[in-house]
Protein backbone atom coordinates (compact mmCIF):
# COMPACT_ATOMS: atom_id res chain seq x y z
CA UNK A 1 19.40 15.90 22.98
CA UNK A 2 15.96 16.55 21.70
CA UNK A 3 12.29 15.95 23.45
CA UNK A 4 10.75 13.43 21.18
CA UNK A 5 7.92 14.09 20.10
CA UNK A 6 5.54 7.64 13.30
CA UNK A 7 3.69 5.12 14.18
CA UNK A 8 3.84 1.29 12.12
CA UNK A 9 -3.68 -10.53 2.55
CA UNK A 10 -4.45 -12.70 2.28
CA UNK A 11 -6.59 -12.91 -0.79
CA UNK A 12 -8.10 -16.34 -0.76
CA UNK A 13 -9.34 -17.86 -4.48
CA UNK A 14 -12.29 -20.77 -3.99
CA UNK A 15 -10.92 -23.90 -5.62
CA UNK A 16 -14.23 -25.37 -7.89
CA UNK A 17 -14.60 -28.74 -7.18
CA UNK A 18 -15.20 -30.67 -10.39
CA UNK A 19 -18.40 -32.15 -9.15
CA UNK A 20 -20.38 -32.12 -12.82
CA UNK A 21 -18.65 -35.11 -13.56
CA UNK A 22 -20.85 -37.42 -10.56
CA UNK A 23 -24.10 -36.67 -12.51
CA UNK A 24 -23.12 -37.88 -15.57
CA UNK A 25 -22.15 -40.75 -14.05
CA UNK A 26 -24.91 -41.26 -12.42
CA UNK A 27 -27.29 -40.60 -15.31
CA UNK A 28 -25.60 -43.87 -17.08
CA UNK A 29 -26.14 -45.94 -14.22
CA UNK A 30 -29.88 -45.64 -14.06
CA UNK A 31 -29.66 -46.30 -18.12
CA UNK A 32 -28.67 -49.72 -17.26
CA UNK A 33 -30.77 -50.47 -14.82
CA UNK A 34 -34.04 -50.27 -17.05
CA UNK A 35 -32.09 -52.55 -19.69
CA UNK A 36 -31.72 -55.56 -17.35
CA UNK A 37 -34.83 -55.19 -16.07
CA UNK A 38 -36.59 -55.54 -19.60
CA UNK A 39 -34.03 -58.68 -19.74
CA UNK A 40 -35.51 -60.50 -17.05
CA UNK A 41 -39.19 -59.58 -18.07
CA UNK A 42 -39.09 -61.81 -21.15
CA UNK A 43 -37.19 -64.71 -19.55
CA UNK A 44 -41.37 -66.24 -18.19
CA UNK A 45 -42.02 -65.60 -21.59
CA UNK A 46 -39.49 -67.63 -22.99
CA UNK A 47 -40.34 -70.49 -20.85
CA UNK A 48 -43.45 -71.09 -22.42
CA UNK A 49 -42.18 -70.74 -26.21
CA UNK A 50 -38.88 -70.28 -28.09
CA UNK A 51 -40.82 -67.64 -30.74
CA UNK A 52 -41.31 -65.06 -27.51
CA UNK A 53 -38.05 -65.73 -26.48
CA UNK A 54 -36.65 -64.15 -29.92
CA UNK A 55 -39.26 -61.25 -29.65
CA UNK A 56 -37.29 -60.07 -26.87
CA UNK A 57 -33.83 -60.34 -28.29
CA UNK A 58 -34.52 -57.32 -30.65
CA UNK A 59 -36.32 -55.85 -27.57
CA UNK A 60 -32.88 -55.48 -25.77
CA UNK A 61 -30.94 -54.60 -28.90
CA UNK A 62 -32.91 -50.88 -28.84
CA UNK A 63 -32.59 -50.69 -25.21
CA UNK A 64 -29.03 -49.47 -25.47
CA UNK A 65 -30.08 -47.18 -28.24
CA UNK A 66 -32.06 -44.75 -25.30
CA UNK A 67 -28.86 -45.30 -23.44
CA UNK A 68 -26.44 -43.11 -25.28
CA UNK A 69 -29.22 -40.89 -26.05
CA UNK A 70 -29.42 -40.35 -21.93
CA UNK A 71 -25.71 -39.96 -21.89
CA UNK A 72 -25.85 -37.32 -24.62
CA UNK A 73 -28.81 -35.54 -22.08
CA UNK A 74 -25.53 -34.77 -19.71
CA UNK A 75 -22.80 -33.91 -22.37
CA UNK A 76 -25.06 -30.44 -22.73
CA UNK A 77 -25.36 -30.34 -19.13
CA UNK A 78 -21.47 -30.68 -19.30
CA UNK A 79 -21.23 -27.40 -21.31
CA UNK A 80 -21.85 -25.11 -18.34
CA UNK A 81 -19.43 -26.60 -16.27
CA UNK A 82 -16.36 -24.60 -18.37
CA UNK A 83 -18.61 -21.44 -18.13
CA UNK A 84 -19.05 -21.83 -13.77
CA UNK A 85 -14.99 -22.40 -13.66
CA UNK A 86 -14.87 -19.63 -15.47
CA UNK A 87 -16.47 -17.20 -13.45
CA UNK A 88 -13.68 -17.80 -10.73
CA UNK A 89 -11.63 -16.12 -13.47
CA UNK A 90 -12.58 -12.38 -12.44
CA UNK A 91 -11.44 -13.17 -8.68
CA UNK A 92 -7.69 -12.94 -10.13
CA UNK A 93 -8.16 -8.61 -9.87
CA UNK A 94 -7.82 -8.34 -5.93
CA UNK A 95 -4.00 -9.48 -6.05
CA UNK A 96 -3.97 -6.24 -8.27
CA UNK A 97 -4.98 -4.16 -5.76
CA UNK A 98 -3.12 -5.33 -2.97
CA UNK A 99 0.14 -3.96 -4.54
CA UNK A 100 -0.99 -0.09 -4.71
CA UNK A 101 0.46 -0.10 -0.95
CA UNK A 102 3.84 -1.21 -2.06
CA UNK A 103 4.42 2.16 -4.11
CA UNK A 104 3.50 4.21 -0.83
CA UNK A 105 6.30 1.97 1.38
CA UNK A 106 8.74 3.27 -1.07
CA UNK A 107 7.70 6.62 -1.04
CA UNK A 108 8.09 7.45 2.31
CA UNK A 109 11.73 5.66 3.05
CA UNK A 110 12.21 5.38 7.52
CA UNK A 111 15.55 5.59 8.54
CA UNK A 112 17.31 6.21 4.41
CA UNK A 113 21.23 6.92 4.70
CA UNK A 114 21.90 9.57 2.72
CA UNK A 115 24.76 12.52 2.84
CA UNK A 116 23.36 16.22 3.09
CA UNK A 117 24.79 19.24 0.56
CA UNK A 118 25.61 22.03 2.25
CA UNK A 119 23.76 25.10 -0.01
CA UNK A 120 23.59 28.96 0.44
CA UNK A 121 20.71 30.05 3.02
CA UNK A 122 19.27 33.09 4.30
CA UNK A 123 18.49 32.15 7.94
CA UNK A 124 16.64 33.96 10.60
CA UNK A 125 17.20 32.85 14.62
CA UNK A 126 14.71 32.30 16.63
CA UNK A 127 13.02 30.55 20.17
CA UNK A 128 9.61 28.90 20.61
CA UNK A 129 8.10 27.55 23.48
CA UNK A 130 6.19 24.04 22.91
CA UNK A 131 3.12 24.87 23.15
CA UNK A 132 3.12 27.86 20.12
CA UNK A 133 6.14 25.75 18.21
CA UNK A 134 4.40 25.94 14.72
CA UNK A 135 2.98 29.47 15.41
CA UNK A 136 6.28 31.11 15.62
CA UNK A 137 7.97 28.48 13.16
CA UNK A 138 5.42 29.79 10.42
CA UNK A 139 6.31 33.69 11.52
CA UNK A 140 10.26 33.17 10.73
CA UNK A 141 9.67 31.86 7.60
CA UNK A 142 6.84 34.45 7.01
CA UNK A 143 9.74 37.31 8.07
CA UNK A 144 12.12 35.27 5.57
CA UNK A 145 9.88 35.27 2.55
CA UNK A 146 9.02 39.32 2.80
CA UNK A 147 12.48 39.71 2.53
CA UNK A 148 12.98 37.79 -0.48
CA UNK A 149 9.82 38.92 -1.78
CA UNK A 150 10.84 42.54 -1.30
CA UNK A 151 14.36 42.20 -3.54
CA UNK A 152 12.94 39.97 -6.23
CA UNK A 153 14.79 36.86 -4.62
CA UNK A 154 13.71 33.52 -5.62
CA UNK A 155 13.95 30.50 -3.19
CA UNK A 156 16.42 28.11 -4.66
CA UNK A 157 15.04 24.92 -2.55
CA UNK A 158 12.95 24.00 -0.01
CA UNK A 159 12.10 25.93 3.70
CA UNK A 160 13.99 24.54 6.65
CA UNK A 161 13.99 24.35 10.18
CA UNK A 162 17.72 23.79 12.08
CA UNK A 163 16.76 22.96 15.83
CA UNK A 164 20.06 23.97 17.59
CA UNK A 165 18.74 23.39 21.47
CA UNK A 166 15.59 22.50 23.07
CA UNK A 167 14.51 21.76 26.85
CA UNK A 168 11.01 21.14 28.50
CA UNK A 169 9.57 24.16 27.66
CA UNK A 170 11.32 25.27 24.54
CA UNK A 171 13.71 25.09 21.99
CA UNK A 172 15.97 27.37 19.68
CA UNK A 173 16.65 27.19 15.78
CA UNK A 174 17.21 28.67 12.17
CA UNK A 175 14.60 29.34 9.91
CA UNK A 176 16.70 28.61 6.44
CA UNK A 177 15.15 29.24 2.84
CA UNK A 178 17.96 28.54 0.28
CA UNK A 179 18.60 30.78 -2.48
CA UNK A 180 21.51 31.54 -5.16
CA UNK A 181 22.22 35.43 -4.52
CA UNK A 182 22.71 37.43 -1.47
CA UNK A 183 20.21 39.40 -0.18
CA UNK A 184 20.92 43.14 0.80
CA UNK A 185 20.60 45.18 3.89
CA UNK A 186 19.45 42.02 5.88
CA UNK A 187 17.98 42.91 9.53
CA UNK A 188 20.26 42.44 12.80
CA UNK A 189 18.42 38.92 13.30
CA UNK A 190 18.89 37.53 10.06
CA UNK A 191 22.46 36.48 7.85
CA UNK A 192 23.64 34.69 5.07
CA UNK A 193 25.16 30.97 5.83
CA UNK A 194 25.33 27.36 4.86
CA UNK A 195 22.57 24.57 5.22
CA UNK A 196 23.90 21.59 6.91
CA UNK A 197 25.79 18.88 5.65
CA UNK A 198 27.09 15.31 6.12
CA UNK A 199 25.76 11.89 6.58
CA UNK A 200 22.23 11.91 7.74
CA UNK A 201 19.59 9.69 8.15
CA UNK A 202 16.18 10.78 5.94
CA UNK A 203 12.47 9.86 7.58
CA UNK A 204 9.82 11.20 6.55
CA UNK A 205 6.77 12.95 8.49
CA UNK A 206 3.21 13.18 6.97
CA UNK A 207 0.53 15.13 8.51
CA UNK A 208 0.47 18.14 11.66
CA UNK A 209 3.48 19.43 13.37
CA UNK A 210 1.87 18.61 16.79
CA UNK A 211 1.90 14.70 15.59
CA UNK A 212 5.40 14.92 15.10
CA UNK A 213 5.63 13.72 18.69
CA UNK A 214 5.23 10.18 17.18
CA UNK A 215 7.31 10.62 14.75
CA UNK A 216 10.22 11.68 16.58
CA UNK A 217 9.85 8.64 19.12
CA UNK A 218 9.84 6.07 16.28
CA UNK A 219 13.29 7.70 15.30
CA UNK A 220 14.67 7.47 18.98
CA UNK A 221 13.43 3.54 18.80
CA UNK A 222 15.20 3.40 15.49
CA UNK A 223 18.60 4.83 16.64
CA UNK A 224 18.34 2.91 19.67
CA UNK A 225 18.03 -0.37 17.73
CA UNK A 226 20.63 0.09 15.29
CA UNK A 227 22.77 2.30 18.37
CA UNK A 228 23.26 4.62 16.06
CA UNK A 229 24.16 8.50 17.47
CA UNK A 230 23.06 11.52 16.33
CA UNK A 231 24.71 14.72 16.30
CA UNK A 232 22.39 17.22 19.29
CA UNK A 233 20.72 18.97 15.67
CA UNK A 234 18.01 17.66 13.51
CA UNK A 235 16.83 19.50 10.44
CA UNK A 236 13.43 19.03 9.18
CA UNK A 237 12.74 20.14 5.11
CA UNK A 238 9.22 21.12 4.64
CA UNK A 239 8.16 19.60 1.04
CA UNK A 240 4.79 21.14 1.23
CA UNK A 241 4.82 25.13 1.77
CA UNK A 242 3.74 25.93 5.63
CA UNK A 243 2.96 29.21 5.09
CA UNK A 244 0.13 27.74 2.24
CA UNK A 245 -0.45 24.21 3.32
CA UNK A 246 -2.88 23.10 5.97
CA UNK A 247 -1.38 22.00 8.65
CA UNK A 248 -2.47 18.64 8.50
CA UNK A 249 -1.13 18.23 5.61
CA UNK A 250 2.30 18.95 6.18
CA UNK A 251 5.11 16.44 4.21
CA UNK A 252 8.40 16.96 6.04
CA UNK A 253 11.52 15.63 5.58
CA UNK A 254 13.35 14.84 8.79
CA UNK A 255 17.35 14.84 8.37
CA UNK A 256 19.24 12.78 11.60
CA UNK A 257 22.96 13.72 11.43
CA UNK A 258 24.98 11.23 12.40
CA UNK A 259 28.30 11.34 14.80
């Protein structure tokens, strides 16, 4: 088996309290108040004649007159009210932005069954030691591409890596760059085969080859849980050209065949 080398809103909306309602209710209760105490102001007066005591009557009858006109005061203090509920209206854009995520889960699929086509590859052997992995990695698939480049070949998908052994300090493989015609007078380290193929599991590795430690050790945890087994090969597909691409920006494909 291998030496492992990916990781793992609450939007909350203020609720406005209808609290513009309370004034105007309290603006009609003080409208009242003056109107009973003009009431009991003539009621002395009317003790000492009847003609006072009708003098007042017409008194109280405009007293409720001021009274709607304070209660129409509040009905344009009302109109704001609809304009401040409204401004909570713009706060319904953050649930917008918490689904750009959602497209990037589904982009990069952990642990995707899926069944490999075995296609026509020029393949150069090799051996690496840890520490220089990517190093020699990039000079097979530089030795690959001259080739190609030299006989007008185009590649006919993307570069692989076949890891056929590894230990502590190092591991073998096949550098693989598909293509749909044979190459001629191929050097003693290089031939003409087949990719892999068969069911697989597909994860997917985003950023340097020396972080694929992590990325590697989430798919151990992942077999483990679902006690899957894997064939002793894994096959990574690099998306993003190595020979081009900085390194830490490598997009990799990482195919898990399964027993």
């Amino acid at each position: 088996m291998f030496r492992f080398r990916r990781l793992a809103l609450a939007a909350l909306i203020p609720a406005a309290a209808l609290s513009f309602g309370l004034p105007e209710a309290l603006a009609q209760t003080p409208s009242p108040a003056p109107a009973a105490s003009a009431s009991p102001s003539p009621a002395p007066s009317a003790s000492p004649s009847p003609a006072a005591s009708a003098s007042p009557a017409p008194a109280a009858t405009p007293s409720p007159a001021p009274s709607p006109a304070a209660s129409a005061s509040p009905a344009p203090t009302a109109s704001p009210s609809p304009a401040a509920s409204a401004s909570p209206g713009p706060a319904t854009p953050p649930p917008a932005a918490a689904a750009t995520p959602a497209p990037v889960q589904t982009a990069d699929p952990f642990g995707l069954e899926t069944t490999l086509e075995s296609r026509k590859v020029v393949m150069v052997k090799g051996t690496a030691n840890w520490d220089s992995a990517f190093d020699t990695l990039v000079d097979a698939f530089k030795a690959l591409n001259t080739l190609l480049d030299k006989q007008g070949i185009k590649h006919a998908g993307n570069s692989m890596i076949v890891y056929t052994s590894t230990d502590d300090t190092g591991f073998t493989f096949l550098a693989e760059i598909p293509v749909d015609q044979d190459p001629k007078s191929l050097p003693k380290d290089m031939s003409i085969g087949k990719s892999p193929e068969g069911k697989a599991l597909k994860f997917v590795h985003r950023g340097s080859y020396d972080n694929m430690d992590n990325t590697y050790e989430a798919i151990t945890n992942h077999l483990d849980d679902k006690r899957l087994e894997a064939k002793d090969t894994f096959i990574e597909e690099y998306l993003t050209d190595p020979l081009k691409t900085a390194e830490d920006k490598l997009v990799i494909n990482v195919f898990v065949p399964l027993k």
